[in-house]
Protein backbone atom coordinates (compact mmCIF):
# COMPACT_ATOMS: atom_id res chain seq x y z
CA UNK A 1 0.19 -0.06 -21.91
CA UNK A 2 -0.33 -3.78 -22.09
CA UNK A 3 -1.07 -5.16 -25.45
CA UNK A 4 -4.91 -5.25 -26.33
CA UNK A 5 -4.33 -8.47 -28.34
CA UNK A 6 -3.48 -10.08 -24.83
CA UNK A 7 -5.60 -11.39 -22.22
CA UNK A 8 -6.45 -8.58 -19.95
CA UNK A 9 -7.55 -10.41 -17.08
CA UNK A 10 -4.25 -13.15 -17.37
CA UNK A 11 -2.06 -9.84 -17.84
CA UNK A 12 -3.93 -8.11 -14.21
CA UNK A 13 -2.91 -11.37 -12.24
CA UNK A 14 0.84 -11.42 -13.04
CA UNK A 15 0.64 -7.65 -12.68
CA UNK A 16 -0.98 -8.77 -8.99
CA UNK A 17 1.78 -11.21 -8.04
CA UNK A 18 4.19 -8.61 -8.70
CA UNK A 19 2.36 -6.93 -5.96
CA UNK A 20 2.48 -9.50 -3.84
CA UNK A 21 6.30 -9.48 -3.41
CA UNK A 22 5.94 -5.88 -3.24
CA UNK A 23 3.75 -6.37 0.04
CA UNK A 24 5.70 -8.58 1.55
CA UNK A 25 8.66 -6.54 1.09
CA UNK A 26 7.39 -3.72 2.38
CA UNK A 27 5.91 -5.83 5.79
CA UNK A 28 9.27 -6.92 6.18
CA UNK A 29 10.29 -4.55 9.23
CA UNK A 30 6.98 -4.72 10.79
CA UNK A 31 6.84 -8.17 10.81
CA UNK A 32 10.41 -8.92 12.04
CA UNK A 33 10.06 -5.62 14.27
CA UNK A 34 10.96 -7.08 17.87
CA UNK A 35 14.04 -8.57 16.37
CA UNK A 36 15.65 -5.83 14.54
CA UNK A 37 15.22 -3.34 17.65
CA UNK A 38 19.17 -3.80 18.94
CA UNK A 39 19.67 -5.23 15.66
CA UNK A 40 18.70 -2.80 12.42
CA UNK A 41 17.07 -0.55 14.66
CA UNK A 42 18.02 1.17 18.50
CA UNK A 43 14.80 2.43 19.37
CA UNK A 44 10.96 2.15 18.08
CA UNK A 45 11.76 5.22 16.11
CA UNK A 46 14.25 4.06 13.97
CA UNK A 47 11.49 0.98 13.29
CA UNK A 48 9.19 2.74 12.54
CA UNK A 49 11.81 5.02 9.95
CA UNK A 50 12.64 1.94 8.60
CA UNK A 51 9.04 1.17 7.85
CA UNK A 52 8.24 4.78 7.02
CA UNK A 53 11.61 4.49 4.54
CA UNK A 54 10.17 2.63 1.59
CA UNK A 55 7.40 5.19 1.15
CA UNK A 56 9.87 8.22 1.55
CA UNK A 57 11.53 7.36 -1.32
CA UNK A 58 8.16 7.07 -3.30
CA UNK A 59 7.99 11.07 -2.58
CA UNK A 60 10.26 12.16 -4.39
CA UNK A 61 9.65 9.11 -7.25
CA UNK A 62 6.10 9.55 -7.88
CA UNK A 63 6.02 12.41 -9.28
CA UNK A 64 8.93 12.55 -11.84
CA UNK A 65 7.73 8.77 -12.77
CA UNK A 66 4.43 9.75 -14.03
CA UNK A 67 6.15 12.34 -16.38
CA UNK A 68 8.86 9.36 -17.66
CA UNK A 69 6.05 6.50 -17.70
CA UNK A 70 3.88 9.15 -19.78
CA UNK A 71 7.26 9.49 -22.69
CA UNK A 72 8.99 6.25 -22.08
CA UNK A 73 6.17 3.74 -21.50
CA UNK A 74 5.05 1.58 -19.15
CA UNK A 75 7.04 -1.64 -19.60
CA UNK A 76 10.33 0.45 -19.44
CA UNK A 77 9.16 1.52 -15.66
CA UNK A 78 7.50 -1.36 -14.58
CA UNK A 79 10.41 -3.90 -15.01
CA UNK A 80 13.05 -1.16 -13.61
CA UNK A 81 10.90 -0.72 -10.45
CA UNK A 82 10.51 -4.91 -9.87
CA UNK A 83 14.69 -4.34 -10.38
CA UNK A 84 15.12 -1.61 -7.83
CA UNK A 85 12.99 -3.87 -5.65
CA UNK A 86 15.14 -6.85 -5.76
CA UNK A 87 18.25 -4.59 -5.53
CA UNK A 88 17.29 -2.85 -2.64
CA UNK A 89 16.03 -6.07 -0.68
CA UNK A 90 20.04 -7.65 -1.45
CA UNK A 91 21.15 -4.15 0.75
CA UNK A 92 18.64 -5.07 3.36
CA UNK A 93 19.70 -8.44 3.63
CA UNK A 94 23.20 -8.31 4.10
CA UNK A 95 22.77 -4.33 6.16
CA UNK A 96 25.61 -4.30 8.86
CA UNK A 97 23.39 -1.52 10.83
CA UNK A 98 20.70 1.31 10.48
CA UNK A 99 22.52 3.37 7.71
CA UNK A 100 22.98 0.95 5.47
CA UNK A 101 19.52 -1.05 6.16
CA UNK A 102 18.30 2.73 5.67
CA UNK A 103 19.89 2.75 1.95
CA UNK A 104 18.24 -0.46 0.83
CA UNK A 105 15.08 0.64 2.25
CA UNK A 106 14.84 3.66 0.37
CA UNK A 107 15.96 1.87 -2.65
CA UNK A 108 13.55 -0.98 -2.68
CA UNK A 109 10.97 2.18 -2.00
CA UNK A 110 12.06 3.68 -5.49
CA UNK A 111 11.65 0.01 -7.09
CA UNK A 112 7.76 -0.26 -4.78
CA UNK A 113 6.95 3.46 -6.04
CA UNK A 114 7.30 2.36 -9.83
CA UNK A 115 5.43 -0.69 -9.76
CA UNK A 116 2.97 0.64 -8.02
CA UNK A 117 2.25 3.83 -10.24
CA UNK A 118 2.85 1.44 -13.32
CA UNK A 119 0.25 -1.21 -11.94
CA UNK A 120 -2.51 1.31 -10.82
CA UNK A 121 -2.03 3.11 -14.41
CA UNK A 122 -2.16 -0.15 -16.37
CA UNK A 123 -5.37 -0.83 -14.29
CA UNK A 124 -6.90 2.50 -15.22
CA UNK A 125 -6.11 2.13 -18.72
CA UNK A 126 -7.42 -1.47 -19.53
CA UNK A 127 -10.41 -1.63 -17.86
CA UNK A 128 -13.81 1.01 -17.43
CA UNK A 129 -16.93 1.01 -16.30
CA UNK A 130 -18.28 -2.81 -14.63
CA UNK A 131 -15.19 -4.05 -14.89
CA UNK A 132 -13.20 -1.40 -13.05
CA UNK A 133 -14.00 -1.67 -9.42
CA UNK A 134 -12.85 -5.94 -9.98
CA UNK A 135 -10.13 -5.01 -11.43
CA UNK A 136 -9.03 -2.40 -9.28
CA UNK A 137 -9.74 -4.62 -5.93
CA UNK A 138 -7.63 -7.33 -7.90
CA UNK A 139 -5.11 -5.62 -8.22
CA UNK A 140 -5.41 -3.60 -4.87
CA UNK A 141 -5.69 -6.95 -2.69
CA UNK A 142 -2.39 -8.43 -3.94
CA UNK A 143 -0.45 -5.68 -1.54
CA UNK A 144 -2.04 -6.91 1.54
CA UNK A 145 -1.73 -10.50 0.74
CA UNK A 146 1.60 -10.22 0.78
CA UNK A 147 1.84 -8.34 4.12
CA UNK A 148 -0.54 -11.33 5.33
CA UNK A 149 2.17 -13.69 3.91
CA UNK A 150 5.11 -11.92 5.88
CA UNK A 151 3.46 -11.69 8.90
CA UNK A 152 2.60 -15.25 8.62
CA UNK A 153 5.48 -16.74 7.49
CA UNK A 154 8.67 -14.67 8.68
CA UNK A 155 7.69 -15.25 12.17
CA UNK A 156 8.58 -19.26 12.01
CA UNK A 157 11.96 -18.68 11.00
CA UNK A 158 12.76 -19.44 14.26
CA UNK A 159 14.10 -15.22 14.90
CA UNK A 160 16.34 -16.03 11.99
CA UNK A 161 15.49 -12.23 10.66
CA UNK A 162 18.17 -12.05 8.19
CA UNK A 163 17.00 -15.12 6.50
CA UNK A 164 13.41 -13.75 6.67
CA UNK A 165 15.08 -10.67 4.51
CA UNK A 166 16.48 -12.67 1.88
CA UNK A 167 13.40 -14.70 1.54
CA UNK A 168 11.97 -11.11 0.74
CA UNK A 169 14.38 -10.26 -1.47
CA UNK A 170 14.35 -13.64 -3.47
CA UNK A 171 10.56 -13.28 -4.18
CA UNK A 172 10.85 -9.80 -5.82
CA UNK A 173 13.61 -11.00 -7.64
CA UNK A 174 11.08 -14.04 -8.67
CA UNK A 175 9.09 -11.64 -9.96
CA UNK A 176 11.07 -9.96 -13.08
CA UNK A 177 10.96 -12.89 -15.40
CA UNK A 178 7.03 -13.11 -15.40
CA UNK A 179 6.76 -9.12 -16.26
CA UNK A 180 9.25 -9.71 -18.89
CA UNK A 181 6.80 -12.20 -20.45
CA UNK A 182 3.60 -10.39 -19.78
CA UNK A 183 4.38 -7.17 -21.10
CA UNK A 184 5.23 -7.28 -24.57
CA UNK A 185 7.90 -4.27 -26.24
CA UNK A 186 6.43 -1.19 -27.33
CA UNK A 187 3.55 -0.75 -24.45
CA UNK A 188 0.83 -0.76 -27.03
CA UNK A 189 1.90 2.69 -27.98
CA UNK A 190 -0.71 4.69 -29.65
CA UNK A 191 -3.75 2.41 -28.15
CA UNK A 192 -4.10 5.58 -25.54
CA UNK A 193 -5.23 9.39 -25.96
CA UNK A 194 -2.65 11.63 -26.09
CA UNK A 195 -0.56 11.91 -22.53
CA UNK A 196 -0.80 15.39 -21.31
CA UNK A 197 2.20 16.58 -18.92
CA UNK A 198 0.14 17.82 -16.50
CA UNK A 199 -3.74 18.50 -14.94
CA UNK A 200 -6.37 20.35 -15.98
CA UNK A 201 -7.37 23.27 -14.07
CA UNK A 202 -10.16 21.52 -11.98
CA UNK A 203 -8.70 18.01 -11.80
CA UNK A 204 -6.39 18.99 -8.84
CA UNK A 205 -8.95 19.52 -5.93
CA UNK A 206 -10.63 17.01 -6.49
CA UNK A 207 -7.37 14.60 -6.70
CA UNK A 208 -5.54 16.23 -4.00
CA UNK A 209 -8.66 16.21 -1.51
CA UNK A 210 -8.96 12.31 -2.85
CA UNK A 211 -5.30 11.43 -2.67
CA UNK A 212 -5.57 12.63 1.15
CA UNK A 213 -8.30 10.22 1.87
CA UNK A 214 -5.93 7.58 0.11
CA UNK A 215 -2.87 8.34 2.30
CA UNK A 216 -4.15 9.11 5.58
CA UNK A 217 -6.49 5.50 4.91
CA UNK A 218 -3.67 2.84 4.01
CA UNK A 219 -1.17 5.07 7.04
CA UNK A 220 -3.97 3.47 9.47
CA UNK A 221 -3.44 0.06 7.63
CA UNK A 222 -0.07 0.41 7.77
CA UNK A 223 0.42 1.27 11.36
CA UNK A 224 -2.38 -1.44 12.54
CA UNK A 225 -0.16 -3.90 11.05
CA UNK A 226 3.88 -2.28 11.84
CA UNK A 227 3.08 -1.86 15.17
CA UNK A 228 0.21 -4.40 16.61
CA UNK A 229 2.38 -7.38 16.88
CA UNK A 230 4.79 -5.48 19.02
CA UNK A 231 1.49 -4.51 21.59
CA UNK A 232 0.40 -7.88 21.89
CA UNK A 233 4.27 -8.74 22.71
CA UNK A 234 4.10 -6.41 25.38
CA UNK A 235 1.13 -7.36 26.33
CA UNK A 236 2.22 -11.02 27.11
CA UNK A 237 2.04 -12.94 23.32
CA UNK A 238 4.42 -15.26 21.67
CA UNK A 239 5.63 -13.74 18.70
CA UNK A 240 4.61 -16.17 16.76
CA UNK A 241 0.76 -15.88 17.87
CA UNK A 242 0.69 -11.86 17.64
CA UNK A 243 2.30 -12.39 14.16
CA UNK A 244 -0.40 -14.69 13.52
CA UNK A 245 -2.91 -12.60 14.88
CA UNK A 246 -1.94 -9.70 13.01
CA UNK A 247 -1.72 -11.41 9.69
CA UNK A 248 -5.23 -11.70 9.81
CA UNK A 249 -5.31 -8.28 8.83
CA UNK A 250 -3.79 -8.65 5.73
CA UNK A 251 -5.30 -11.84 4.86
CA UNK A 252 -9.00 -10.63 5.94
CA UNK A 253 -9.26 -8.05 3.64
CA UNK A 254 -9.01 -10.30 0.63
CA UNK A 255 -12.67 -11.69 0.11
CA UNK A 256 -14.01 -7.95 -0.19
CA UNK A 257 -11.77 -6.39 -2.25
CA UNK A 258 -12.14 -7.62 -5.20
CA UNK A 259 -16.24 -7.05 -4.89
CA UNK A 260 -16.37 -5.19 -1.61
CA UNK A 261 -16.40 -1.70 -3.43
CA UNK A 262 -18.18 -3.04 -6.72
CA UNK A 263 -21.26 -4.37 -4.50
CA UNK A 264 -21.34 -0.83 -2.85
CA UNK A 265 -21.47 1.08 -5.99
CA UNK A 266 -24.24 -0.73 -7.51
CA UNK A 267 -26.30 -0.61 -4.40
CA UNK A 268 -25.61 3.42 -4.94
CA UNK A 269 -24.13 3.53 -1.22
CA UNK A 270 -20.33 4.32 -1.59
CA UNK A 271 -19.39 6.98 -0.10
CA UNK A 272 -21.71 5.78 3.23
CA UNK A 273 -20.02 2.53 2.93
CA UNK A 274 -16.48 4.45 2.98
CA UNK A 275 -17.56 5.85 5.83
CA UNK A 276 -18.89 3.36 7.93
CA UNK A 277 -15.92 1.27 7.45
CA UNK A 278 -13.36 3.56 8.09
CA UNK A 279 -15.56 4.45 11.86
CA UNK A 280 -15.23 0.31 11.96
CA UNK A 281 -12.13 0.27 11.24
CA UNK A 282 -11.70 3.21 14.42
CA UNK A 283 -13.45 1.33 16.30
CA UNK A 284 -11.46 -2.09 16.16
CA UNK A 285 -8.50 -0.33 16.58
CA UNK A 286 -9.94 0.76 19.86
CA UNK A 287 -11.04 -2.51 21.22
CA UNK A 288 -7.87 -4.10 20.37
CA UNK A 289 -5.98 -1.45 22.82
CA UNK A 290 -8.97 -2.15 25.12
CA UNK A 291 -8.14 -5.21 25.57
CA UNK A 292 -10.85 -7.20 23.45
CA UNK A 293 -10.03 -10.21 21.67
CA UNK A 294 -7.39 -9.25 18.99
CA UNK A 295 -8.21 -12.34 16.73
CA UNK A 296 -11.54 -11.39 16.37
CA UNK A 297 -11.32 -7.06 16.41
CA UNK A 298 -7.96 -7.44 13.92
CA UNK A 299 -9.93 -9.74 11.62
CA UNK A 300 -12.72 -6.91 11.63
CA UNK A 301 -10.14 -4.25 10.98
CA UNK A 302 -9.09 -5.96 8.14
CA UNK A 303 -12.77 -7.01 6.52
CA UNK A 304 -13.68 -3.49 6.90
CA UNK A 305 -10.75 -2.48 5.24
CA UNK A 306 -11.70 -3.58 2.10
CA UNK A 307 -14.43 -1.70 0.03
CA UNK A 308 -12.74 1.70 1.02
CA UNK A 309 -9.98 0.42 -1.13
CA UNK A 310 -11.61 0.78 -4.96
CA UNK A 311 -14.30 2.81 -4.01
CA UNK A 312 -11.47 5.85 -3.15
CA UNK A 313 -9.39 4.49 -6.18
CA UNK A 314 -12.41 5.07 -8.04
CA UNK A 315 -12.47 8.48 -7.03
CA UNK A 316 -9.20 9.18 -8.25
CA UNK A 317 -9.63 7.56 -11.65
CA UNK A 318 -13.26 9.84 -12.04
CA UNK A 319 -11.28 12.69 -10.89
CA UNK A 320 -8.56 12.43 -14.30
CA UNK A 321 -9.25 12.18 -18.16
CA UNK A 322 -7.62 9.49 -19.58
CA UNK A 323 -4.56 12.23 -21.30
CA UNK A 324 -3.78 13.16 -17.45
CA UNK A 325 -3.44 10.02 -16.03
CA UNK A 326 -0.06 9.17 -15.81
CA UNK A 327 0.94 12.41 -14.81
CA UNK A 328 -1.93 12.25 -12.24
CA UNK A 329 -1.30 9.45 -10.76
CA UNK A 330 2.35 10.43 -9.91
CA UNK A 331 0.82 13.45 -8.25
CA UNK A 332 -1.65 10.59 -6.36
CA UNK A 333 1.04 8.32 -5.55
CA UNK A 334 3.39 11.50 -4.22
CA UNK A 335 0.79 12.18 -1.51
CA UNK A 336 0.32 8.59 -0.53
CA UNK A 337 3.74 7.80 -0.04
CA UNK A 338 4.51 10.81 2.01
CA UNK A 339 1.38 10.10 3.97
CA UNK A 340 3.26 6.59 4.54
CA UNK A 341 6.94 7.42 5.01
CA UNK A 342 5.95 10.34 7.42
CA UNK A 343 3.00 8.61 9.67
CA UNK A 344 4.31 5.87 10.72
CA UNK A 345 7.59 7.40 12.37
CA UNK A 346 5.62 9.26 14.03
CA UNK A 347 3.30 6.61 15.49
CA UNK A 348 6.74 4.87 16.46
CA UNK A 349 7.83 8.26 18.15
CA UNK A 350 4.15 8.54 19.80
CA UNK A 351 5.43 5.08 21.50
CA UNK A 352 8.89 6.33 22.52
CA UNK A 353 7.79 9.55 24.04
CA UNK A 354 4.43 8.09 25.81
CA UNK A 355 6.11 4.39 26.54
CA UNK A 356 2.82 3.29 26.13
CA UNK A 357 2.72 0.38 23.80
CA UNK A 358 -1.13 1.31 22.19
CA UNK A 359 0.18 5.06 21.42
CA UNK A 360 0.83 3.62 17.62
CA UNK A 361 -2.38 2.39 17.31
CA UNK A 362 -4.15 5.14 19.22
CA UNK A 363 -2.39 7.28 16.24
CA UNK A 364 -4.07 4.95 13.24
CA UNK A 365 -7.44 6.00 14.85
CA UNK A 366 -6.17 9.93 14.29
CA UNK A 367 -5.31 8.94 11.02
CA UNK A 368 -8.55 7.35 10.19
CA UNK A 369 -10.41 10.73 11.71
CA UNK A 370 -7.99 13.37 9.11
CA UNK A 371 -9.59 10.90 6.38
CA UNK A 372 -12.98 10.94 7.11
CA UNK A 373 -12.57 14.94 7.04
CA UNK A 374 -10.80 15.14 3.67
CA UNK A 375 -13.70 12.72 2.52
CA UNK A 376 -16.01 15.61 3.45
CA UNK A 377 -13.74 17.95 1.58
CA UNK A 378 -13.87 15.61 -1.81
CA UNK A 379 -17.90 15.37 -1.39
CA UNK A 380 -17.76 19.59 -1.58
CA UNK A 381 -16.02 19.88 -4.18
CA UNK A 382 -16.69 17.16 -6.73
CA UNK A 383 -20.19 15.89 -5.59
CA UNK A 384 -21.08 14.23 -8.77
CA UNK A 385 -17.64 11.92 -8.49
CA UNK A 386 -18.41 11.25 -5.55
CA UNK A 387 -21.20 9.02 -6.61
């Protein structure tokens, strides 16, 4: 854990711009997606595997990383995952073809699965009751900043897309030295309860009914922004403009998260704010493919994206006592990475079998529909959580 004699709030932002590079990473493919097909990638499929990649290898991380942060500490993981991530973005960067743009994927994925379990823990740990939903949509909004970034930026390298991959790489390498300094040795050890090894009898339905709402959520945010700049190519855009247009996503859902979720608690509304948002978001998704105004219906998506985010995190942290947490949150993390590394291939293969260019984001509205319904199945079994 993060020293108590340091400032918490200073110690959440550098913990937020590791994030960032983390997001942009991860946006990447998406983002450079029309230039890698006959590049990286021979079909949409493989795309979308490549996108899919750096959550598969957060399956099989998750899980065994909440045991090792709960013995080794948090500093220890945090600064091996930001490695893995630079590592892995170096393979990308210099990939000849699939296989080996496949390996630094799924390497970079290991590096994204760490931080990510290490940040969300931290978060957990520091901060409780006002002060959680903030911090949580602090730390939650970095990730889609820096998929707002990629989409933004990668797209005026002038279809230079390896150059756009080392600029990737470079900024989670940018981000090691910072950790170093914020997190001091030792992880504050003792300044937590006990770290059990595993759940208590009734924390898993309520975390496994939560971490479904959690995947199935961010694979519609996910897909919405992998796959929409490739419809409005083939529907006639500039890559630059449907870049742009996407980005909006990303950088749309920034205002609310910090205070999106936080405004819905205290008005005692959140689980009929999670649901009215993830319908919006549904519905955006559908005008876009209807042919509405993607500036305006993508900018929508991603406002309504927002409170969801640490209003469900919420759930998860309600759902754990603080000697389970680490070991929860790799079971958390396990389900929301395989919700990522096996939705979006198959959004991409939706698109290859159909040839229709909206299948992927006719499959984000699915995804958003298996959410809402494992929502339903959190509210029956932990109603008071629930809030």
């Amino acid at each position: 854990m993060i020293s108590a004699s340091r400032n918490r709030w200073a110690e959440l932002g550098i913990l937020a711009a590791s994030r960032v590079a983390m997001g942009a990473q991860f946006q990447v493919v998406g983002a450079l997606g029309p230039l890698l097909i006959g590049a990286l990638a021979a079909d949409w499929t493989e795309l979308g595997t490549l996108i899919g990649a750096y959550s598969l290898a957060g399956v099989a991380v998750a899980l065994p990383a909440g045991w090792v942060m709960a013995r080794l500490g948090d500093r220890r993981v945090l600064l091996a995952g930001v490695g893995l991530m630079a590592v892995g973005g170096v393979v990308l960067a210099l990939a000849p073809g699939f296989a080996v743009a496949l390996a630094g994927r799924l390497v970079s994925g290991i590096g994204g699965a760490l931080l990510a379990i290490a940040c969300a823990k931290m978060v957990l740990d520091r901060f409780s009751g006002a002060s959680l939903a903030p911090a949580l949509g602090l730390m939650l909004m970095a990730w889609p900043c820096g998929i707002g970034f990629a989409l933004l930026v990668l797209p005026l390298l002038a279809g230079d897309w390896r150059a756009g991959l080392w600029l990737s790489a470079a900024a989670c390498a940018a981000s090691f030295l910072p950790l170093w300094w914020a997190l001091p040795r030792g992880d504050g050890a003792g300044a937590t309860p006990p770290r059990r090894g595993g759940l208590l009898a009734g924390e898993w339905a309520p975390l496994l009914s939560a971490g479904t709402v959690w995947g199935f959520y961010n694979a519609a945010y996910v897909v919405a922004l992998g796959f929409a700049p490739a419809f409005l190519v083939a529907r006639g855009w500039p890559a630059e403009q449907a870049g742009a247009a996407t980005s909006l996503i990303g950088f749309a859902i920034l205002p609310l998260l910090p205070m999106g979720g936080a405004l819905a608690e205290r008005a005692g509304r959140p689980v009929a704010v999670t649901v009215a948002c993830m319908l919006g978001m549904a519905g955006c998704l559908l005008a876009v493919v209807a042919g509405l105004s993607p500036w305006v219906f993508l900018t929508l998506f991603g406002v309504l994206t927002a409170p969801p985010a640490s209003l469900v995190m919420a759930m998860v942290g309600r759902a754990l006592s603080p000697a389970s947490r680490a070991f929860g949150m790799g079971v958390h993390y396990t389900l929301f990475y395989g919700a990522l590394a096996l939705l979006p291939p198959l959004a991409g293969l939706a698109r290859d079998v159909s040839g229709a260019p909206a299948a992927p984001l006719w499959a984000g509205v699915g995804f958003l529909g298996i959410a809402l319904g494992a929502l339903a199945m959190y509210l029956r079994i932990a109603p008071r959580t629930a809030g």
